[in-house]
Protein backbone atom coordinates (compact mmCIF):
# COMPACT_ATOMS: atom_id res chain seq x y z
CA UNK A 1 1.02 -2.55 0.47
CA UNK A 2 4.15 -5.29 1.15
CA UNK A 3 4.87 -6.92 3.90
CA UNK A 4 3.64 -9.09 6.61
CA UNK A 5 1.52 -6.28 8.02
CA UNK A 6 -0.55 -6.09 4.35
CA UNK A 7 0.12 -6.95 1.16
CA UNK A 8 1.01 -4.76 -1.62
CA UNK A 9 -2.35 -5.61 -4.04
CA UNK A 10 -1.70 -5.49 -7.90
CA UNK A 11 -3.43 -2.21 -9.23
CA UNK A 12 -5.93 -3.21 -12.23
CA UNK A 13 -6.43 0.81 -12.86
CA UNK A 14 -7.47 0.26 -16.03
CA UNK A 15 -11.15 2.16 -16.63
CA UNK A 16 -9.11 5.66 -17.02
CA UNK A 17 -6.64 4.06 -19.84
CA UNK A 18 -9.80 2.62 -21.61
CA UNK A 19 -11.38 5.75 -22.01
CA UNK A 20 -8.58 7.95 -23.20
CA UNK A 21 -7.40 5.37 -25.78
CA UNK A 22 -11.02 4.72 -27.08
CA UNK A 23 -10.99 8.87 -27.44
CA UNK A 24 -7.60 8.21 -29.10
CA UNK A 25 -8.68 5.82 -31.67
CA UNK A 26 -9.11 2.05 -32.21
CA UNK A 27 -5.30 1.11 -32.14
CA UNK A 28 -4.96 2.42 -29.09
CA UNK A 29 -8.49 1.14 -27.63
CA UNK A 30 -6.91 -2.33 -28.94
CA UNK A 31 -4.05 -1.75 -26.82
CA UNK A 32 -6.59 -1.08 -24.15
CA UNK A 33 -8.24 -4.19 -24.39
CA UNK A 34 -4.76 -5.90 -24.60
CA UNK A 35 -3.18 -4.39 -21.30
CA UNK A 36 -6.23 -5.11 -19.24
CA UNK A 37 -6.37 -8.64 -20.26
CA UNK A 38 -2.70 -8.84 -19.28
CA UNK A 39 -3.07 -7.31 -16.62
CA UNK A 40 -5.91 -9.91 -14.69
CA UNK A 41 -3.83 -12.33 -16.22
CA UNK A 42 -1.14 -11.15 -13.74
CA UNK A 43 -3.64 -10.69 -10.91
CA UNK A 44 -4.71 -14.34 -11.06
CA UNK A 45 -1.00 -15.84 -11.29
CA UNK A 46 -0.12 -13.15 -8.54
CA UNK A 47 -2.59 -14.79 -6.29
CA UNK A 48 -1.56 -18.00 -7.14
CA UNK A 49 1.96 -17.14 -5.98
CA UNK A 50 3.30 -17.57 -9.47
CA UNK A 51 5.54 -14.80 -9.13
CA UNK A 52 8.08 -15.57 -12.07
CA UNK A 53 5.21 -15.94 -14.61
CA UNK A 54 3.32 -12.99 -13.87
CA UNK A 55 6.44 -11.12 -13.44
CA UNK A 56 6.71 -11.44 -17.58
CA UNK A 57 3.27 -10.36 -18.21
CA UNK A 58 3.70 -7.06 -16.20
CA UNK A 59 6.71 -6.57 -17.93
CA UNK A 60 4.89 -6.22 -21.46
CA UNK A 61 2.20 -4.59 -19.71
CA UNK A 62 4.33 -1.95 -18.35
CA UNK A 63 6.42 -1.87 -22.24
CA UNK A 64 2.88 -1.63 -23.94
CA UNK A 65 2.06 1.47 -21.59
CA UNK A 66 4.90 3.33 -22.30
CA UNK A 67 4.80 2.86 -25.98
CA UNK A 68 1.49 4.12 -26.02
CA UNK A 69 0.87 6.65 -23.34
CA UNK A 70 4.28 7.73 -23.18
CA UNK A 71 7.25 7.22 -20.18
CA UNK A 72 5.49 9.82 -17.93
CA UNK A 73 1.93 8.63 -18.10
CA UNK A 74 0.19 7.36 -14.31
CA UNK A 75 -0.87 4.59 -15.91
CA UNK A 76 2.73 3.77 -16.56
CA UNK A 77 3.39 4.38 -12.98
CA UNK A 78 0.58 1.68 -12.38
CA UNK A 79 2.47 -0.68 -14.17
CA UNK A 80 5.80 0.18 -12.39
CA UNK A 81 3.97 -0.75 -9.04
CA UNK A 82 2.63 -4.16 -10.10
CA UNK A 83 6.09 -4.77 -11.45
CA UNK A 84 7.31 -3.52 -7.77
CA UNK A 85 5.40 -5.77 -5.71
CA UNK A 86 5.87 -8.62 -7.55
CA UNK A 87 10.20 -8.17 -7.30
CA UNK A 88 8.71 -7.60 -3.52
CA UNK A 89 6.76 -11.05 -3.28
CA UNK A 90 10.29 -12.34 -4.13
CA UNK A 91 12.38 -10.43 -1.98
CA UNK A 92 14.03 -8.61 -4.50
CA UNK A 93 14.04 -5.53 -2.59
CA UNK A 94 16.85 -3.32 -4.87
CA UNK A 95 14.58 -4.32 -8.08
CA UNK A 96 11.69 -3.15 -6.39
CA UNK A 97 13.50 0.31 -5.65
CA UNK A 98 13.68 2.27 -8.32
CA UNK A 99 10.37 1.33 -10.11
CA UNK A 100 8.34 2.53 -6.90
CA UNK A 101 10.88 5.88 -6.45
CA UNK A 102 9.94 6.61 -10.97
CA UNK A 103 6.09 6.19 -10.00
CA UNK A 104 5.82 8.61 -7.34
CA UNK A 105 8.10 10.85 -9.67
CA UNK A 106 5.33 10.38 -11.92
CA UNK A 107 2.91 11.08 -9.92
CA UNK A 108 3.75 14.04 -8.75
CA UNK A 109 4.23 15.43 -12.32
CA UNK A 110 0.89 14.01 -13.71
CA UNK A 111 -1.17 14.67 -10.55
CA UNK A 112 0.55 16.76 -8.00
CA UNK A 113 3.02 16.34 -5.35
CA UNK A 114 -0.14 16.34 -2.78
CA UNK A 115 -2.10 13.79 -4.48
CA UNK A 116 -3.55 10.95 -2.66
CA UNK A 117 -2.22 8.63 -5.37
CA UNK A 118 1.20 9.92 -4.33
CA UNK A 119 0.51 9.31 -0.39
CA UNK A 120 -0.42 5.80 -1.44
CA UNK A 121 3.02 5.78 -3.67
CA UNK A 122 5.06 6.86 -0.46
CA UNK A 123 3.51 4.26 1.50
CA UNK A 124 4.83 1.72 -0.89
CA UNK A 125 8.49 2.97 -0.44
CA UNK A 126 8.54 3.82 3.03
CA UNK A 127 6.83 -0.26 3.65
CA UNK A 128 9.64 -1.55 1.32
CA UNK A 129 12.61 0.58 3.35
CA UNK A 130 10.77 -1.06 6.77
CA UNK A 131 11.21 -4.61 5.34
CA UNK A 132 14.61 -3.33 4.19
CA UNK A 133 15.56 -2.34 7.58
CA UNK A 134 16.35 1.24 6.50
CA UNK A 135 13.81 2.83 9.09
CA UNK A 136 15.04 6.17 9.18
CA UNK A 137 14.45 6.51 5.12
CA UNK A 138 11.09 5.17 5.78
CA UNK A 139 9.81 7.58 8.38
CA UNK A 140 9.95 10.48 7.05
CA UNK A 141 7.75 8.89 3.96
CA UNK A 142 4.97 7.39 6.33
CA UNK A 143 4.90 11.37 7.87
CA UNK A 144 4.59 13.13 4.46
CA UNK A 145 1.93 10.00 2.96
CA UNK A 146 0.40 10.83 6.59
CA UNK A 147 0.35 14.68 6.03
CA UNK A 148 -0.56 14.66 2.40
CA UNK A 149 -3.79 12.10 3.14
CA UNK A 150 -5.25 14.30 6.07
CA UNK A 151 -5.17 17.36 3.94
CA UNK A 152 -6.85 15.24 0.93
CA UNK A 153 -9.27 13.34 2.51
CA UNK A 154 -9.51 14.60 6.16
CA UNK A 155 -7.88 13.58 9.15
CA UNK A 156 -10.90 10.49 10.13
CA UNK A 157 -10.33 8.83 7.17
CA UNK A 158 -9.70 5.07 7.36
CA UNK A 159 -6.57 5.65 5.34
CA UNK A 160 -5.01 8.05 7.83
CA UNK A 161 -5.55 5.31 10.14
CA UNK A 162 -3.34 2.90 7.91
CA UNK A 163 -0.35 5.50 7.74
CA UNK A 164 -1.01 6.11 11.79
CA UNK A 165 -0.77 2.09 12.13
CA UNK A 166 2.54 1.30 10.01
CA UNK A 167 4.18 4.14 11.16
CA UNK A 168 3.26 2.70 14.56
CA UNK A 169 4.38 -0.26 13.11
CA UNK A 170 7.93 1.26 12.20
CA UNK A 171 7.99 2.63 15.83
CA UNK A 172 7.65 -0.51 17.69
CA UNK A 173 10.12 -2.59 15.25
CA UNK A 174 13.01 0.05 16.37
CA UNK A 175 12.09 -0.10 20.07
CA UNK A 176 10.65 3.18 20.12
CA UNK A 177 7.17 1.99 22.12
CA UNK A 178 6.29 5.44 23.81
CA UNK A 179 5.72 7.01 20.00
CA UNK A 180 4.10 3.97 18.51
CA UNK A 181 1.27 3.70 21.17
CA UNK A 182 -0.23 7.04 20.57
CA UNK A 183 -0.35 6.17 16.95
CA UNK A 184 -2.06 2.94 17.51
CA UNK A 185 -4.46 4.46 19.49
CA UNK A 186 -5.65 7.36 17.04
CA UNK A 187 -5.60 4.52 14.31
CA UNK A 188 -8.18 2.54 16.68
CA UNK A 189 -10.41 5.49 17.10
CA UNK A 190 -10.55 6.29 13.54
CA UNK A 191 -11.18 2.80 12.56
CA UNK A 192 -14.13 2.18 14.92
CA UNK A 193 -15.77 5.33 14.35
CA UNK A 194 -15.46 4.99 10.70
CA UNK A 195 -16.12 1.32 10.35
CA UNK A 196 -17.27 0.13 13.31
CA UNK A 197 -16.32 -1.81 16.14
CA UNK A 198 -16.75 -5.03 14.30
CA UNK A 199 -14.27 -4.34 11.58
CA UNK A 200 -11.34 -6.36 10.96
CA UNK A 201 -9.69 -3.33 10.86
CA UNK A 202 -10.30 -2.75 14.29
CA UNK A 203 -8.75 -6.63 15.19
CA UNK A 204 -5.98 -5.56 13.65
CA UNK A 205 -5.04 -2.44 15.18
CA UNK A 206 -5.89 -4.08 18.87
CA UNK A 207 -3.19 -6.90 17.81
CA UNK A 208 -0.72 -4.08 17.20
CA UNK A 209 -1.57 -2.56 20.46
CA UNK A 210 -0.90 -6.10 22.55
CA UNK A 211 2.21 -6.89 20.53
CA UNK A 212 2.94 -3.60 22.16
CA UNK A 213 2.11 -3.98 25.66
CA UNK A 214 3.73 -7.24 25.56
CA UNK A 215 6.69 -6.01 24.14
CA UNK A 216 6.81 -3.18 27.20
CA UNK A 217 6.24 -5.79 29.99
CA UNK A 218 2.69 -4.77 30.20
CA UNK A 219 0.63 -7.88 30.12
CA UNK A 220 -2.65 -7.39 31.73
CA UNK A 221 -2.99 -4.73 28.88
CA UNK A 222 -1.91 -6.91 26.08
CA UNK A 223 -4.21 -9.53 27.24
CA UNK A 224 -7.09 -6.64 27.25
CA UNK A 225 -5.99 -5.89 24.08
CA UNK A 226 -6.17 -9.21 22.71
CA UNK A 227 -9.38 -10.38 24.04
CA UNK A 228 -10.85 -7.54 22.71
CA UNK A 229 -9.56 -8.26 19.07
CA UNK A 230 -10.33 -11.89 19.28
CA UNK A 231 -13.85 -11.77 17.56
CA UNK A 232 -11.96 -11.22 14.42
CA UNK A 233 -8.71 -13.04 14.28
CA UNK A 234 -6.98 -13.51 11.30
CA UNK A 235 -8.93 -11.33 9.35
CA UNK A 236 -7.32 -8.66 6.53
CA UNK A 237 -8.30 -5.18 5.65
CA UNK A 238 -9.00 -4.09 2.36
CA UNK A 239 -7.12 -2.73 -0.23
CA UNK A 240 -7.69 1.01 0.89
CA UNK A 241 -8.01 0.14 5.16
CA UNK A 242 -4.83 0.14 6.91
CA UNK A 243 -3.06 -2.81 7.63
């Protein structure tokens, strides 16, 4: 995921590749070995904000992926999405573009256009339009991620809540508070039924809804709002929770 509501984590998806290639033979379980070796190579320098650096490595990664699996393989798209996030970290929004737009073309040939890897795909986009400022390209992308993950995985999951809460997000960064709250507020229930009250999931979420309040004028809610989050300030969600 990008932005300052989440960040977009480096996919290491690498099990699946390692299989197939050892099937394959040993040049290609070699290659294997090679691209996931890269590949937490450019986790660690990703972490360490050494964006320019691991930007190389994911470029071989992602050159050593086609060569082997082919241009239309998902693992290929996995590489395309590092690549993406890291052009992201640097705010090199129209390189990020079109690698994130090929994988969810991918995607949806390899998988199917109602995958949940494609949801997840969509998210991507529609969070790189929002920093973008191109809002009404990323709303219809949050709605479709939204529809596609409560037929796949029902409408309770924690990762409905995460479309619910950035296109909330969206919402309140255009002014449009009256659509946002109800979002927030279907994200909260999912989140604490799913994960409890304790999550930081749940922190979050409350935030959102007293940025909200606040933003309407509403302050004895936004301090309610707040006070209840405050056990877990500062904390992130996980890499499939919504941010």
């Amino acid at each position: 995921m990008f932005g300052r509501r989440g960040a977009w984590r480096l996919a290491v998806l690498v099990a699946a590749l390692v299989c197939a290639m050892v099937v394959a033979g040993p040049s290609r379980a070699q290659t294997a070995d090679d691209t996931a070796a890269l590949s937490a190579e450019a986790e660690k320098l990703y972490q360490a904000g050494k964006f320019v650096e691991a930007i190389e490595i994911a470029k071989r990664v992602l050159a050593i992926r086609e060569k082997a699996l082919g241009p239309e393989h998902p693992e290929v798209g996995t590489s395309l999405s590092d690549l993406a996030l890291l052009y992201y970290a640097q705010g090199r929004y129209a390189e990020a573009e079109p690698l994130v737009r090929r994988t969810i073309v991918i995607l949806e040939k390899a998988l199917s256009p109602e995958h949940a890897d494609v949801a997840e795909s969509l998210n991507n986009l529609a969070e790189l339009y929002g920093a973008m400022g191109r809002y009404v390209e990323a709303e219809p992308l949050y709605r479709r991620s939204l529809s596609i993950r409560e037929k796949a995985l029902g409408s309770e999951h924690p990762t409905v809540a995460s479309t619910l809460n950035k296109l909330g997000s969206l919402y309140q960064d255009q002014g449009r508070y009256v659509e946002a709250e109800p979002l927030f507020r279907r994200s909260l229930a999912i989140v604490e039924k799913a994960l409890g009250p304790e999550h930081p999931a749940v922190g979050t979420t409350l935030n959102n809804l007293s940025l909200l309040y606040r933003a309407q004028g509403r302050t004895a809610e936004a301090s309610r709002s707040l006070a209840a989050a405050s056990p877990s300030p500062r904390r992130r969600w996980g890499p499939s929770t919504p941010t």
